[in-house]
PDB file of N, CA and C in Angstrom:
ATOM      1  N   UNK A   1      24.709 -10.752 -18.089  1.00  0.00           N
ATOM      2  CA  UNK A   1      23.933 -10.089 -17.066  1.00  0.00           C
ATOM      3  C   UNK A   1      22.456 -10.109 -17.475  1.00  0.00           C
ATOM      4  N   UNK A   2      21.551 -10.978 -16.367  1.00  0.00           N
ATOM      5  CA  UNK A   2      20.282 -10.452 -17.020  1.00  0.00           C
ATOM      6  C   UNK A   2      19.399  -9.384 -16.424  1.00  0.00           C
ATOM      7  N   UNK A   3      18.992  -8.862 -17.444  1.00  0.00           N
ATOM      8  CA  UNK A   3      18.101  -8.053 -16.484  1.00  0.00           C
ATOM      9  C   UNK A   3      16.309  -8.358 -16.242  1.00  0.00           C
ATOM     10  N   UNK A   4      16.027  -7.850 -14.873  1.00  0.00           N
ATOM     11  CA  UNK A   4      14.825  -8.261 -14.277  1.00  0.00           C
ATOM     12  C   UNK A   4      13.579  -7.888 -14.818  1.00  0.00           C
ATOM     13  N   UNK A   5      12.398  -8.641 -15.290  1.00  0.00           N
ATOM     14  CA  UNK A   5      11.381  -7.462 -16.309  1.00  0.00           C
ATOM     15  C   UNK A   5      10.778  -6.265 -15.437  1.00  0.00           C
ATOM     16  N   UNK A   6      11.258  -6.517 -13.994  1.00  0.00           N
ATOM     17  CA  UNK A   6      10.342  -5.740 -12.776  1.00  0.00           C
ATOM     18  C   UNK A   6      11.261  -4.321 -12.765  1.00  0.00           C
ATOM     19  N   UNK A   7      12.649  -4.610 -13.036  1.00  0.00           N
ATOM     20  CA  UNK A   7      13.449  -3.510 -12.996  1.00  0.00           C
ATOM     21  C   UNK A   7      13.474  -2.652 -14.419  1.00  0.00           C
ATOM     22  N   UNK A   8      13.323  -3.562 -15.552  1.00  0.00           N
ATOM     23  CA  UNK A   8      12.809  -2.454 -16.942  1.00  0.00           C
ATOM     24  C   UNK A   8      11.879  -1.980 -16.669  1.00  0.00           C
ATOM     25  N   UNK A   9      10.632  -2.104 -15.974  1.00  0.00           N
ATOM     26  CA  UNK A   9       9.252  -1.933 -16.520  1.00  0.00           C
ATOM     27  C   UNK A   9       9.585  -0.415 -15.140  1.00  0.00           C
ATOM     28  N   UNK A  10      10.193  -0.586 -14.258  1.00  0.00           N
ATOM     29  CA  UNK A  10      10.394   0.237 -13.112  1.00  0.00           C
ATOM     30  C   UNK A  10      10.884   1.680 -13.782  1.00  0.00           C
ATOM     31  N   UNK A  11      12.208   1.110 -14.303  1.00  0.00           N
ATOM     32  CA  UNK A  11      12.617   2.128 -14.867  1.00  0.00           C
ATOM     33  C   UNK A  11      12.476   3.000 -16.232  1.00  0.00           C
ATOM     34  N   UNK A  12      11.631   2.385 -16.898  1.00  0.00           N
ATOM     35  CA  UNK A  12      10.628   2.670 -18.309  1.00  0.00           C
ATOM     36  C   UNK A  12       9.373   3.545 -17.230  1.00  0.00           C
ATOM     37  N   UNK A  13       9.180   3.117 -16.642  1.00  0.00           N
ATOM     38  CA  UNK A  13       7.890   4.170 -16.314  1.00  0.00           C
ATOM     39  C   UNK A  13       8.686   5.547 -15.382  1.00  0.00           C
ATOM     40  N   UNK A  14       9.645   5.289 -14.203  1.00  0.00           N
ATOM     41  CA  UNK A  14      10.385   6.828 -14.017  1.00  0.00           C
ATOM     42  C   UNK A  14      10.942   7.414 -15.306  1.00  0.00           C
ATOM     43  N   UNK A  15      11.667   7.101 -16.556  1.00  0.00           N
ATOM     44  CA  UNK A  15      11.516   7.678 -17.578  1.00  0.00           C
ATOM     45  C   UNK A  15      10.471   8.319 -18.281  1.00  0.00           C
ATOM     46  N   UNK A  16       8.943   7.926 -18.547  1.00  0.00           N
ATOM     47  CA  UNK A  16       8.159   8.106 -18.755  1.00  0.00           C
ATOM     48  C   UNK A  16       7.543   9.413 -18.014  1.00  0.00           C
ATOM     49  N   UNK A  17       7.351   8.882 -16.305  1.00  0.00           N
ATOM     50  CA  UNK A  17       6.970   9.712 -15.853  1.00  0.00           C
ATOM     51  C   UNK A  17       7.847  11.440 -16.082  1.00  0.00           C
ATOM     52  N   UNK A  18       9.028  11.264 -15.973  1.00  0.00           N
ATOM     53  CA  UNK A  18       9.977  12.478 -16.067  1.00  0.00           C
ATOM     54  C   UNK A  18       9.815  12.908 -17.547  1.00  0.00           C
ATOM     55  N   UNK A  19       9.766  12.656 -18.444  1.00  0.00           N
ATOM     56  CA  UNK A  19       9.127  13.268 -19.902  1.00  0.00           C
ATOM     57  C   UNK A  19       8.059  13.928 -19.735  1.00  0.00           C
ATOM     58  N   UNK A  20       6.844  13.316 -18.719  1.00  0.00           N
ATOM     59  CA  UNK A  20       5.486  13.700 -18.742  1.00  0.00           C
ATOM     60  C   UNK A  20       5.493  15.590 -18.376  1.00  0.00           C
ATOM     61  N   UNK A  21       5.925  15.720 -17.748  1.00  0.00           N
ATOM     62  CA  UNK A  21       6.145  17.227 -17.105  1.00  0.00           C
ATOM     63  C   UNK A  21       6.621  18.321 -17.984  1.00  0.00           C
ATOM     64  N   UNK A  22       7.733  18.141 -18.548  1.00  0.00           N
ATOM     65  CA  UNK A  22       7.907  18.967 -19.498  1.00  0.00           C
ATOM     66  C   UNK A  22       7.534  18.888 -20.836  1.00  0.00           C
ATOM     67  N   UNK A  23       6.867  17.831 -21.734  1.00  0.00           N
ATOM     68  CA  UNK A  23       5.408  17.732 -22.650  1.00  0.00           C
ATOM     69  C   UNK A  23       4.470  18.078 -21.968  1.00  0.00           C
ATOM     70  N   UNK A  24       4.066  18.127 -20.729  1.00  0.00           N
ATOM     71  CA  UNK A  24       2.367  18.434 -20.603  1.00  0.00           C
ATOM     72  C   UNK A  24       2.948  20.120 -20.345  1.00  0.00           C
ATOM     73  N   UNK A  25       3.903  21.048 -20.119  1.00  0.00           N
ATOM     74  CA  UNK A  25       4.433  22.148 -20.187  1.00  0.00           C
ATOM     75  C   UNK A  25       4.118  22.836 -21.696  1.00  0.00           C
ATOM     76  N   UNK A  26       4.350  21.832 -22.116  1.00  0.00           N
ATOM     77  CA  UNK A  26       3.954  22.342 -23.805  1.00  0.00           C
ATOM     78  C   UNK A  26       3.013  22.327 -24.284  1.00  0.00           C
ATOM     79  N   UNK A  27       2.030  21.866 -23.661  1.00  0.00           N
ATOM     80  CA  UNK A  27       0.561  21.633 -24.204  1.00  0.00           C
ATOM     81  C   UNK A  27      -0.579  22.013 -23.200  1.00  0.00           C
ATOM     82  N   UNK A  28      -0.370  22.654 -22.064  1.00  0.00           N
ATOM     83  CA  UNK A  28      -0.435  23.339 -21.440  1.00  0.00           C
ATOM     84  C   UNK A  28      -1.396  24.854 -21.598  1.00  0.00           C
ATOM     85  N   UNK A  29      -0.361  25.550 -22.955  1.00  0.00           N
ATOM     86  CA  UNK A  29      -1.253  26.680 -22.989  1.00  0.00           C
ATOM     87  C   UNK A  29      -2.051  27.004 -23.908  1.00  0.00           C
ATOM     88  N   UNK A  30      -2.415  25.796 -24.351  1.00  0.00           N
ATOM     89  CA  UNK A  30      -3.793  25.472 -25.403  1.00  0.00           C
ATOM     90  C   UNK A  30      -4.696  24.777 -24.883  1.00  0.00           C
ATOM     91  N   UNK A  31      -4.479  24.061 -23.292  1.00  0.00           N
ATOM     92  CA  UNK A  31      -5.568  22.941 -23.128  1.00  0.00           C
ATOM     93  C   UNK A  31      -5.810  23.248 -21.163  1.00  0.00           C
ATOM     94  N   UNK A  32      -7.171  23.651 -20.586  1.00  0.00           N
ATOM     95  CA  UNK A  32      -7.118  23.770 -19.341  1.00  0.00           C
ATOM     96  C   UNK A  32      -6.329  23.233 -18.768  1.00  0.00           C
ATOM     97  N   UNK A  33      -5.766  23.276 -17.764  1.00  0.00           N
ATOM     98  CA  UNK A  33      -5.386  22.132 -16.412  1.00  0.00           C
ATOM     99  C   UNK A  33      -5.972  20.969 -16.083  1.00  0.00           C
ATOM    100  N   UNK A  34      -7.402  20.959 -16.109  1.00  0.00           N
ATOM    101  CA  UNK A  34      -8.095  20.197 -15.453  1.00  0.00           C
ATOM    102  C   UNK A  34      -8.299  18.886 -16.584  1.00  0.00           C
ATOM    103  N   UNK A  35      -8.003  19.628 -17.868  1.00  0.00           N
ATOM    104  CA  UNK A  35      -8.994  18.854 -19.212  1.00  0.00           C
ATOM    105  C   UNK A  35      -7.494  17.814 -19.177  1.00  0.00           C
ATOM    106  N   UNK A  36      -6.033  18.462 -19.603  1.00  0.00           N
ATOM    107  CA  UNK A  36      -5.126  17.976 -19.632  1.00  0.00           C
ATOM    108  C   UNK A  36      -4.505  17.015 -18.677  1.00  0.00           C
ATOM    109  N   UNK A  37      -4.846  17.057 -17.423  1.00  0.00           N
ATOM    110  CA  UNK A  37      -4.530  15.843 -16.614  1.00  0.00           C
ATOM    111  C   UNK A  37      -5.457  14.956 -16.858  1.00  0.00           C
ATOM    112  N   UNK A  38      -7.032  15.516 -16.801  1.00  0.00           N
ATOM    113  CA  UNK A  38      -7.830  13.649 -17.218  1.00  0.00           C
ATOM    114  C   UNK A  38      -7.626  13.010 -18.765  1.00  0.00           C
ATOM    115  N   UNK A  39      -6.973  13.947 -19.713  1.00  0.00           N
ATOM    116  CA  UNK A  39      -6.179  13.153 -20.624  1.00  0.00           C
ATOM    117  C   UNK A  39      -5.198  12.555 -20.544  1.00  0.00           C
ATOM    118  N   UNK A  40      -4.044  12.950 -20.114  1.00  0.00           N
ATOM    119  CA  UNK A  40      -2.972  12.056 -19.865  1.00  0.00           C
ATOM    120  C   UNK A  40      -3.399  10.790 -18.898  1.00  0.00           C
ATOM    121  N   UNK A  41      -3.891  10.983 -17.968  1.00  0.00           N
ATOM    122  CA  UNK A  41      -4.532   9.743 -17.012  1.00  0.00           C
ATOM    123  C   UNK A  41      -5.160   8.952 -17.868  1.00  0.00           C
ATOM    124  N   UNK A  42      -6.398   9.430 -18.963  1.00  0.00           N
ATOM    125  CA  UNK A  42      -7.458   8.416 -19.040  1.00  0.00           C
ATOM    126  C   UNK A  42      -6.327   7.835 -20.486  1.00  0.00           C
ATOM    127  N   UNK A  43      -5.018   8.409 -20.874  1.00  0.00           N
ATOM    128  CA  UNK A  43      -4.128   7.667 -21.864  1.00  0.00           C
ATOM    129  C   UNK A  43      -3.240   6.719 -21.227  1.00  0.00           C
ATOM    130  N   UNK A  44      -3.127   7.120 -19.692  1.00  0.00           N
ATOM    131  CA  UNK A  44      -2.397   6.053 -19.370  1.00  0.00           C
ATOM    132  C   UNK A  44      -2.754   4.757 -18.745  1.00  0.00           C
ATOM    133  N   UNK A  45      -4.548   5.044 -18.345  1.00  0.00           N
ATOM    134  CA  UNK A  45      -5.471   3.666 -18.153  1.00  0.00           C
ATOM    135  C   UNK A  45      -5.812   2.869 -19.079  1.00  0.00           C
ATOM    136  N   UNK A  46      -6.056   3.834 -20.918  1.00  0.00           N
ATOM    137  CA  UNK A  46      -6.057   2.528 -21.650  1.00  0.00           C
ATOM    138  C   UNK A  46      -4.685   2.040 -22.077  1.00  0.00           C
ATOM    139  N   UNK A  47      -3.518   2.720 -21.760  1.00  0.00           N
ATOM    140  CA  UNK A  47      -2.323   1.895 -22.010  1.00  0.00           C
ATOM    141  C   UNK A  47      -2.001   1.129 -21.169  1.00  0.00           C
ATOM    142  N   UNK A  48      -2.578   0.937 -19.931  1.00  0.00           N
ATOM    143  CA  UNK A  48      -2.167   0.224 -18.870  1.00  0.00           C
ATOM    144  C   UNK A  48      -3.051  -1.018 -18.682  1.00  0.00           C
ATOM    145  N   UNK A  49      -4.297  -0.770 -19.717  1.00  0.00           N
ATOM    146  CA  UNK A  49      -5.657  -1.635 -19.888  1.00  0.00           C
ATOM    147  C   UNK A  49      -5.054  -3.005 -21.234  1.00  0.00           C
ATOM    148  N   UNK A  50      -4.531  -1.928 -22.097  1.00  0.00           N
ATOM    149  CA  UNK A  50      -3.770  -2.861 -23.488  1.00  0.00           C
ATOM    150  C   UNK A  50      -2.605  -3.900 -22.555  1.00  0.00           C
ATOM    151  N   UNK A  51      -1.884  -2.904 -22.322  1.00  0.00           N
ATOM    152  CA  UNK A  51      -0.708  -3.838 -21.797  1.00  0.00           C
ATOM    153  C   UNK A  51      -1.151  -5.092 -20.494  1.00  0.00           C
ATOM    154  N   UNK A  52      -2.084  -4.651 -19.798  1.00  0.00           N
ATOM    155  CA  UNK A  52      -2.530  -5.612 -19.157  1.00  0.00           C
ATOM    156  C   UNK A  52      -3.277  -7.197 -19.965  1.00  0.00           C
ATOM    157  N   UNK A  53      -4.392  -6.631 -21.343  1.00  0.00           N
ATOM    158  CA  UNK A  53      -4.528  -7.537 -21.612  1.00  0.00           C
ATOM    159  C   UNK A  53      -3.749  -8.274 -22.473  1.00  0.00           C
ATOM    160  N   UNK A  54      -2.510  -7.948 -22.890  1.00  0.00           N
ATOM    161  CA  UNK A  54      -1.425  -8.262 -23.383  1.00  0.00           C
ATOM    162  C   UNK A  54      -0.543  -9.423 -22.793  1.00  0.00           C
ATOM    163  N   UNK A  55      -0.517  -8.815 -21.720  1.00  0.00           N
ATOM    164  CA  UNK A  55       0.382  -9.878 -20.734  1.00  0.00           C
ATOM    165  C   UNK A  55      -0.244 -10.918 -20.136  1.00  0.00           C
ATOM    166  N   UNK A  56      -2.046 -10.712 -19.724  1.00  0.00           N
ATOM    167  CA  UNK A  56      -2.950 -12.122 -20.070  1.00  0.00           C
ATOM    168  C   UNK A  56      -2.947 -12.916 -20.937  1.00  0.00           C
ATOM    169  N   UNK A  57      -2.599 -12.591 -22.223  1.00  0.00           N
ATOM    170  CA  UNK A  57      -3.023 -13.547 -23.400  1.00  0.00           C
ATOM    171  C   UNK A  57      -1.192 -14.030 -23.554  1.00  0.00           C
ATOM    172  N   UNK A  58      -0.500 -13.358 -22.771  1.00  0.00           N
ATOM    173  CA  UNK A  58       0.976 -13.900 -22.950  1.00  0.00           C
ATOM    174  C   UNK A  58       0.972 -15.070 -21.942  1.00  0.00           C
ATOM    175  N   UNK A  59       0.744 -14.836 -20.637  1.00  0.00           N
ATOM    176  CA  UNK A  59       1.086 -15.561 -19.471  1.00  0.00           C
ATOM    177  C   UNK A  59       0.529 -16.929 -19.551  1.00  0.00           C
ATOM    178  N   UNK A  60       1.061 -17.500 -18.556  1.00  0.00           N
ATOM    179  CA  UNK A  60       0.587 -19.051 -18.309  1.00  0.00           C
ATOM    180  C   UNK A  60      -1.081 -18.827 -17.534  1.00  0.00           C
ATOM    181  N   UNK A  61      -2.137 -19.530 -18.355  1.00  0.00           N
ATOM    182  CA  UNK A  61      -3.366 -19.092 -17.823  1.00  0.00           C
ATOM    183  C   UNK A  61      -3.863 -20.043 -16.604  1.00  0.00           C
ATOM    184  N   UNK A  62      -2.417 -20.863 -16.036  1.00  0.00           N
ATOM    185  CA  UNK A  62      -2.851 -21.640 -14.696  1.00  0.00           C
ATOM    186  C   UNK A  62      -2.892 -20.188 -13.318  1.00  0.00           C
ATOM    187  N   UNK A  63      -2.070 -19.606 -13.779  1.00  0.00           N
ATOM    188  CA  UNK A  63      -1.436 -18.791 -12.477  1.00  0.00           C
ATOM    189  C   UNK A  63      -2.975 -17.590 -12.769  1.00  0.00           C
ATOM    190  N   UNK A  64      -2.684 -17.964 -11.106  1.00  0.00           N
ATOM    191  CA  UNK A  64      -4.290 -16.951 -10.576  1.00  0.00           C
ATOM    192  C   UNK A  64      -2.974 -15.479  -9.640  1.00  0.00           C
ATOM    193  N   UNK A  65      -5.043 -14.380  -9.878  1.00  0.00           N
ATOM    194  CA  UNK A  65      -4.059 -13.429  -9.541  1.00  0.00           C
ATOM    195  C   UNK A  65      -4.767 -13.642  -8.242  1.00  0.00           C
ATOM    196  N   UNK A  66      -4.303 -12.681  -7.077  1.00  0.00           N
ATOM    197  CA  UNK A  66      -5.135 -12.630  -5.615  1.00  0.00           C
ATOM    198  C   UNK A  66      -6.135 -11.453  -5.994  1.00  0.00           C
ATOM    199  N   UNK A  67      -7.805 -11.857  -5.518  1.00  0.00           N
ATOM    200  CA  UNK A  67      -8.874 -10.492  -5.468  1.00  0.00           C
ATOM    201  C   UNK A  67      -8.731  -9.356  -4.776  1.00  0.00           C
ATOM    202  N   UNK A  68      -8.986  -8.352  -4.895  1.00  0.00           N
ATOM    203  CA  UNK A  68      -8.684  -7.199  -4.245  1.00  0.00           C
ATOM    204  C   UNK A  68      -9.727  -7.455  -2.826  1.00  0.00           C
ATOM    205  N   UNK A  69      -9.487  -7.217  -1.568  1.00  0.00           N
ATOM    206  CA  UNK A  69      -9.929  -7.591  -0.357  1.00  0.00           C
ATOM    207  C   UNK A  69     -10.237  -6.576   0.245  1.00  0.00           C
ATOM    208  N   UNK A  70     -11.693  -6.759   0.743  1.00  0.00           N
ATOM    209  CA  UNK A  70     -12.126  -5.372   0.889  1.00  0.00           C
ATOM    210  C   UNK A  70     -11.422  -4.685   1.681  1.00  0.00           C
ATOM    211  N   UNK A  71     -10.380  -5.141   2.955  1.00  0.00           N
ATOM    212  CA  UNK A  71      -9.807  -3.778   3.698  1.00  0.00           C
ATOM    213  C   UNK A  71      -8.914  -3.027   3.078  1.00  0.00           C
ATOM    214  N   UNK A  72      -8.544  -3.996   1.696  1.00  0.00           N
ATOM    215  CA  UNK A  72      -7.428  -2.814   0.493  1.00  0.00           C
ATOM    216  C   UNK A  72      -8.443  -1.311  -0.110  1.00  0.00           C
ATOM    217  N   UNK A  73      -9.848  -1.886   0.127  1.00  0.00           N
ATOM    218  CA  UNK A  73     -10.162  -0.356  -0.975  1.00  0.00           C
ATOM    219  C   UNK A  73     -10.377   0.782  -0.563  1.00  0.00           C
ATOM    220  N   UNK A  74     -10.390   1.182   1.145  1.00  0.00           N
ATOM    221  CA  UNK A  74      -9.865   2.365   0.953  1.00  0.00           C
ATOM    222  C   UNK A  74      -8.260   3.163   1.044  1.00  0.00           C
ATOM    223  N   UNK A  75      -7.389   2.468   1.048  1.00  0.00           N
ATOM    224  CA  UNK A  75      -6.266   2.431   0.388  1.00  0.00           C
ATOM    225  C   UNK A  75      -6.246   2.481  -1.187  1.00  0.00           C
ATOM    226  N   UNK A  76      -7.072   1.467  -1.933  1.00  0.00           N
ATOM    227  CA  UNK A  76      -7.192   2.012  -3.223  1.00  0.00           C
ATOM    228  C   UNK A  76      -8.047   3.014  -3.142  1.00  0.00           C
ATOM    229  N   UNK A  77      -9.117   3.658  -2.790  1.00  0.00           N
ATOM    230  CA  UNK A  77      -9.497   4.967  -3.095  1.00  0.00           C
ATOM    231  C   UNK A  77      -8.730   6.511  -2.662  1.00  0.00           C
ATOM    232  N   UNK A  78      -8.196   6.267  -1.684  1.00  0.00           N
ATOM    233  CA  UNK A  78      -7.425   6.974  -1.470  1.00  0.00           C
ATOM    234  C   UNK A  78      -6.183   7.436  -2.587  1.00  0.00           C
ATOM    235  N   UNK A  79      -5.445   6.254  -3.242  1.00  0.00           N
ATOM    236  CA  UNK A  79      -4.681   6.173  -3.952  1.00  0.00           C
ATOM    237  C   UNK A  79      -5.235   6.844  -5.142  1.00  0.00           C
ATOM    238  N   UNK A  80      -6.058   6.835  -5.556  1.00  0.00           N
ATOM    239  CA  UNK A  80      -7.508   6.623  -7.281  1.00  0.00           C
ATOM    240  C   UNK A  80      -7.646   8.256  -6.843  1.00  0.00           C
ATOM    241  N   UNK A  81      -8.192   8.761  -5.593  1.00  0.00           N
ATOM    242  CA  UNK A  81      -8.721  10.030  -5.243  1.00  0.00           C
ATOM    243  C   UNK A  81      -7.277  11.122  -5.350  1.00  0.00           C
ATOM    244  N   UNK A  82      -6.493  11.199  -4.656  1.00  0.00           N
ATOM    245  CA  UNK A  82      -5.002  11.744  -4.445  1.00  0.00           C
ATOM    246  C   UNK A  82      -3.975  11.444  -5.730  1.00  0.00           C
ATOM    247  N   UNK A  83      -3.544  10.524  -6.047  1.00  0.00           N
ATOM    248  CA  UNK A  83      -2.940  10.263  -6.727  1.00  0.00           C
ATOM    249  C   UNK A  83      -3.043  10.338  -8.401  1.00  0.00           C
ATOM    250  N   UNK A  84      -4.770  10.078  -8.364  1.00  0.00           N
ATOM    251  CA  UNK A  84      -5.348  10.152 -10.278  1.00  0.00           C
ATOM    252  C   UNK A  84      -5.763  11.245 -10.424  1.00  0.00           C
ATOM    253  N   UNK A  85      -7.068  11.667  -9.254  1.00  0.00           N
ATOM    254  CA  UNK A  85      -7.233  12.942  -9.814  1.00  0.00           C
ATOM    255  C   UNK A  85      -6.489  14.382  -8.994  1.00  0.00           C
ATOM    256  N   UNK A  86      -6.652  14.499  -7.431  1.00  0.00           N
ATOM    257  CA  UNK A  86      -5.873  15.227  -7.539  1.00  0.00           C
ATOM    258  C   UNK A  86      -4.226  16.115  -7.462  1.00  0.00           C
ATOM    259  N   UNK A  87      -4.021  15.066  -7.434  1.00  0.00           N
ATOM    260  CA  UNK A  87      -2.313  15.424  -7.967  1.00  0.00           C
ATOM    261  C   UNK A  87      -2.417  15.472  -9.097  1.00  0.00           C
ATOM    262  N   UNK A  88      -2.546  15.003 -10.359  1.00  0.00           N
ATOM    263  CA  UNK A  88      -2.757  15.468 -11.605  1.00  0.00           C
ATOM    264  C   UNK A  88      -3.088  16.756 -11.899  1.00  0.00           C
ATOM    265  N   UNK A  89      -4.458  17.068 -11.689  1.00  0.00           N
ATOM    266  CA  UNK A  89      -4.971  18.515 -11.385  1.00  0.00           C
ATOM    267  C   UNK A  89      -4.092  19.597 -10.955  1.00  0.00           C
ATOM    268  N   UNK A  90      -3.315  19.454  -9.561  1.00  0.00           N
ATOM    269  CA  UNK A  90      -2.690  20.672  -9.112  1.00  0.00           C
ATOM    270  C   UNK A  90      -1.203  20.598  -9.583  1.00  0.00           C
ATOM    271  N   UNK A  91      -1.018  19.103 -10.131  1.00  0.00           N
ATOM    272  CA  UNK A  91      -0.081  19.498 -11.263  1.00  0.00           C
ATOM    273  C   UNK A  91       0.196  20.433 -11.953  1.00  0.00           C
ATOM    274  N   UNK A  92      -0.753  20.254 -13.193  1.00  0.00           N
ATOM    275  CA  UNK A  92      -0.773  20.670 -13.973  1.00  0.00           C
ATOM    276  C   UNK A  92      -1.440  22.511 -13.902  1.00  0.00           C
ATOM    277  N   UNK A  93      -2.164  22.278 -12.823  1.00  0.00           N
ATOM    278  CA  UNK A  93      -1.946  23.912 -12.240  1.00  0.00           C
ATOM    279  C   UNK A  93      -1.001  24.314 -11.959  1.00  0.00           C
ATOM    280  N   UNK A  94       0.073  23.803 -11.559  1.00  0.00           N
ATOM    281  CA  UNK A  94       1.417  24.391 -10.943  1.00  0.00           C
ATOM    282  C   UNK A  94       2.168  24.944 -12.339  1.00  0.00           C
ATOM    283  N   UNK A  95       2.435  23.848 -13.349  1.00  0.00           N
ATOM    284  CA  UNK A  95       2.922  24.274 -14.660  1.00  0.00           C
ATOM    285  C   UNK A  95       2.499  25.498 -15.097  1.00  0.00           C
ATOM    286  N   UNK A  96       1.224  25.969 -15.040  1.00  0.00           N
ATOM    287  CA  UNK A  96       0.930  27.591 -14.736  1.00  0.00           C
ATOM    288  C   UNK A  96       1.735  28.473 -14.798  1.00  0.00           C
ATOM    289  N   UNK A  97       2.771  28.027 -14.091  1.00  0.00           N
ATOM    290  CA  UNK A  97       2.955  29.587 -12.870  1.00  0.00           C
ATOM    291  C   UNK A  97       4.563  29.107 -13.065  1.00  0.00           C
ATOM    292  N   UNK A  98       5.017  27.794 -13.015  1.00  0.00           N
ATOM    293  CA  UNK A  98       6.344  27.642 -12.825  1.00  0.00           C
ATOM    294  C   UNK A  98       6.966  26.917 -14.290  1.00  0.00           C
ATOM    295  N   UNK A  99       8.402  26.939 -14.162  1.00  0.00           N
ATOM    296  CA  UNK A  99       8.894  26.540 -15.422  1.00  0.00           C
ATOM    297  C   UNK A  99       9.051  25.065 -14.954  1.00  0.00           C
ATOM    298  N   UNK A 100       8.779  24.137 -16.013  1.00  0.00           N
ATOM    299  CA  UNK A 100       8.568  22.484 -15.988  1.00  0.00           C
ATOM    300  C   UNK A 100      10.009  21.636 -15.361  1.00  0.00           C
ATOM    301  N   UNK A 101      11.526  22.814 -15.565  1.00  0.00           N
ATOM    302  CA  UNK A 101      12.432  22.127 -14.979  1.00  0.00           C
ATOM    303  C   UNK A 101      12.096  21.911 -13.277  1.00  0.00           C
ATOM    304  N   UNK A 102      11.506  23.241 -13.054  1.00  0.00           N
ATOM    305  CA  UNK A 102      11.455  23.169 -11.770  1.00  0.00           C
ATOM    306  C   UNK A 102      10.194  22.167 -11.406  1.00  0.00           C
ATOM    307  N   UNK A 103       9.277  22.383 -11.786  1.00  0.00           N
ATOM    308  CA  UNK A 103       7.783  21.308 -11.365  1.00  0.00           C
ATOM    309  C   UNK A 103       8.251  20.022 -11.635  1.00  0.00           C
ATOM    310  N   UNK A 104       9.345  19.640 -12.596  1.00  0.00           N
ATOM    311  CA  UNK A 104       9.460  17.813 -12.354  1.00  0.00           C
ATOM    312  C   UNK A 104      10.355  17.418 -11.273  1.00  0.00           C
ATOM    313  N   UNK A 105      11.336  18.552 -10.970  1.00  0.00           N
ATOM    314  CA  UNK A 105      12.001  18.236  -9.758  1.00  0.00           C
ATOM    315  C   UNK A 105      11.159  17.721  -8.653  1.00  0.00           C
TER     316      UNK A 105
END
């Protein structure tokens, strides 16, 4: 059976992500809300920065990627605005107030 690298890498990061909640629960009541989500984020842009240039210096350097086109970027800002900073943020505000089994649900 083989498996797909799209389906490890899928399911390595919902693992990941589901750890994240109850560690940032724990670290939590030593470090603001606000400070603690742009850490975990700005740890998971340079891990996502390594592994990217990782898989450049792995890959075949014929294959091109497609440019980002301008009617994608406000879809990517939207995504960058909501998704990086504030869902992170009211995340980790929520951990506050509730216990982490319940906030990763």
């Amino acid at each position: 059976m083989k498996i797909h690298p799209e389906a490890f890498y899928a399911v390595l990061a919902a693992l990941l992500f589901g750890l994240a909640t109850p560690i940032a629960k724990l670290l939590i009541t030593d470090v603001s809300p606000q400070m603690l989500a742009g850490l975990l984020y700005a740890g998971s842009g340079l891990g996502l920065f390594a592994f990217y240039g990782i898989t450049r210096i792995l890959q075949n350097k014929s294959q091109r990627h497609h440019p980002i086109q301008t009617s994608d970027l406000p879809w990517l800002a939207g995504a960058t605005v909501f998704g990086g900073v504030i869902g992170p943020v009211l995340l980790m505000q929520g951990l506050l107030s509730t216990p982490a089994s319940i906030a990763s649900l």
